[in-house]
Protein backbone atom coordinates (compact mmCIF):
# COMPACT_ATOMS: atom_id res chain seq x y z
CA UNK A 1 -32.15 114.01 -146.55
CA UNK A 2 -31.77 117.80 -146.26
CA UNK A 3 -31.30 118.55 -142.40
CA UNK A 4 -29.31 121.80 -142.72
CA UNK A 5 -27.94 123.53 -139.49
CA UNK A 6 -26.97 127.17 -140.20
CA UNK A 7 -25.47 129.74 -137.53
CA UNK A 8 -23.70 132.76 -137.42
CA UNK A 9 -21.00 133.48 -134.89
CA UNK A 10 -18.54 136.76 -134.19
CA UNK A 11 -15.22 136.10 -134.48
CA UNK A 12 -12.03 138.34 -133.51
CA UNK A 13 -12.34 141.65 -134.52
CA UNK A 14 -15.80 141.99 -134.23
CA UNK A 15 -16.53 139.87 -138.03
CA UNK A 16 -19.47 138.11 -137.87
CA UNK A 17 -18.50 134.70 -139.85
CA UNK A 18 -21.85 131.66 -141.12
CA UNK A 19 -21.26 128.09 -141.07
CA UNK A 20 -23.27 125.59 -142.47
CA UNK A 21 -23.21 121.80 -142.54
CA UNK A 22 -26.10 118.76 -143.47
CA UNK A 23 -26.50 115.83 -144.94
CA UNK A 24 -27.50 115.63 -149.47
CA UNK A 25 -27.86 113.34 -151.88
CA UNK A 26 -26.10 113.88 -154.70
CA UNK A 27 -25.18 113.37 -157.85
CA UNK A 28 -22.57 114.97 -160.88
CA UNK A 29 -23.97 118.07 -161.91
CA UNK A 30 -26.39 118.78 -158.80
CA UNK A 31 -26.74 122.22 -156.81
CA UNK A 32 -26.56 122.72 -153.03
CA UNK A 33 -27.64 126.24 -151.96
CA UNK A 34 -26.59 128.10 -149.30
CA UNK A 35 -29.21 131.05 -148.20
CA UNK A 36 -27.09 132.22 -145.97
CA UNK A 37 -24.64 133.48 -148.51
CA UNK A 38 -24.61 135.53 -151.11
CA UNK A 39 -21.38 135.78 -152.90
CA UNK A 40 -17.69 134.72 -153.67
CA UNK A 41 -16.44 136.62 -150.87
CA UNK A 42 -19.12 135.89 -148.20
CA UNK A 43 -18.03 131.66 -149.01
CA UNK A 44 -14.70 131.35 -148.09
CA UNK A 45 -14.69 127.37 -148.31
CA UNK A 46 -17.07 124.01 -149.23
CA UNK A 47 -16.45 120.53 -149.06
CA UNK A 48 -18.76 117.52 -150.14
CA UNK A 49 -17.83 114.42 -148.05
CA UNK A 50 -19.12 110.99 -149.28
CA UNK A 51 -20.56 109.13 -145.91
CA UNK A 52 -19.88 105.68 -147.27
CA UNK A 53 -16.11 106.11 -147.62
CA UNK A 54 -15.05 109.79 -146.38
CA UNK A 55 -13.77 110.96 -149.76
CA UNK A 56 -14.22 114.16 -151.03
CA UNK A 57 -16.37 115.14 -154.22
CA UNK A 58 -14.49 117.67 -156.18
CA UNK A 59 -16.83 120.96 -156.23
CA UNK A 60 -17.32 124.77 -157.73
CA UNK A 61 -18.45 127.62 -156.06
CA UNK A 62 -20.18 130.51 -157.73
CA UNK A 63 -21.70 132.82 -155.17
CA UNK A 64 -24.12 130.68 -152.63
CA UNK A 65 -24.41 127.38 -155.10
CA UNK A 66 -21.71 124.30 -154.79
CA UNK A 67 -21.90 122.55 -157.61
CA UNK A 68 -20.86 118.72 -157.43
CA UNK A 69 -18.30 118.25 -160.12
CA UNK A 70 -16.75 114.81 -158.52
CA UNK A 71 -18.21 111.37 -160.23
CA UNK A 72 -21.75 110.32 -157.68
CA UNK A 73 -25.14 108.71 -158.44
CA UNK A 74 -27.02 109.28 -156.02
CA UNK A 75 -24.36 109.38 -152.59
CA UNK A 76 -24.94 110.01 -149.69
CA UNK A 77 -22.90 112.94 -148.19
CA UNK A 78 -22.32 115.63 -145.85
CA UNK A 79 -21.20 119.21 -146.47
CA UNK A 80 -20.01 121.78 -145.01
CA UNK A 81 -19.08 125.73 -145.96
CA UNK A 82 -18.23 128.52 -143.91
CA UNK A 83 -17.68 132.15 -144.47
CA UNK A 84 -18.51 135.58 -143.82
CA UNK A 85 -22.35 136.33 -142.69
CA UNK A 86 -23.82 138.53 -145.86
């Protein structure tokens, strides 16, 4: 379960800003990376969203890795982080 739709957009000013959003299975402890980012400042902002009740998993971000710190075995969830384009 790893469809992953990245894109790059410009926004005002000229910026070019990434999104990127797809479904994981996760547990505590596991990675998502993000290719298309490459450090603090490119990821502005992730959230892990459990599909069978639409909570949120509690999460770090160091460069272009969430890491799920919320309590999940195995759940099924969606994500989504946006940012600059490195």
């Amino acid at each position: 379960m790893t469809a992953r739709n990245p894109a790059a957009y410009n926004s005002k000013n000229g910026i070019l800003h990434r999104r990127e959003y797809g479904e994981v299975q996760v547990s505590t402890s596991d990675t998502i990376t993000l290719a298309g980012f490459v450090n603090n400042q490119d990821l502005l902002h992730a959230t892990v969203i459990k599909k069978t009740d639409g909570s949120t998993l509690t999460n770090t971000k160091a460069n272009n890795v969430i890491t799920v710190t919320g309590s999940a075995t195995n759940a099924d969830c969606i994500y989504f982080a946006y940012g600059y384009k490195a």
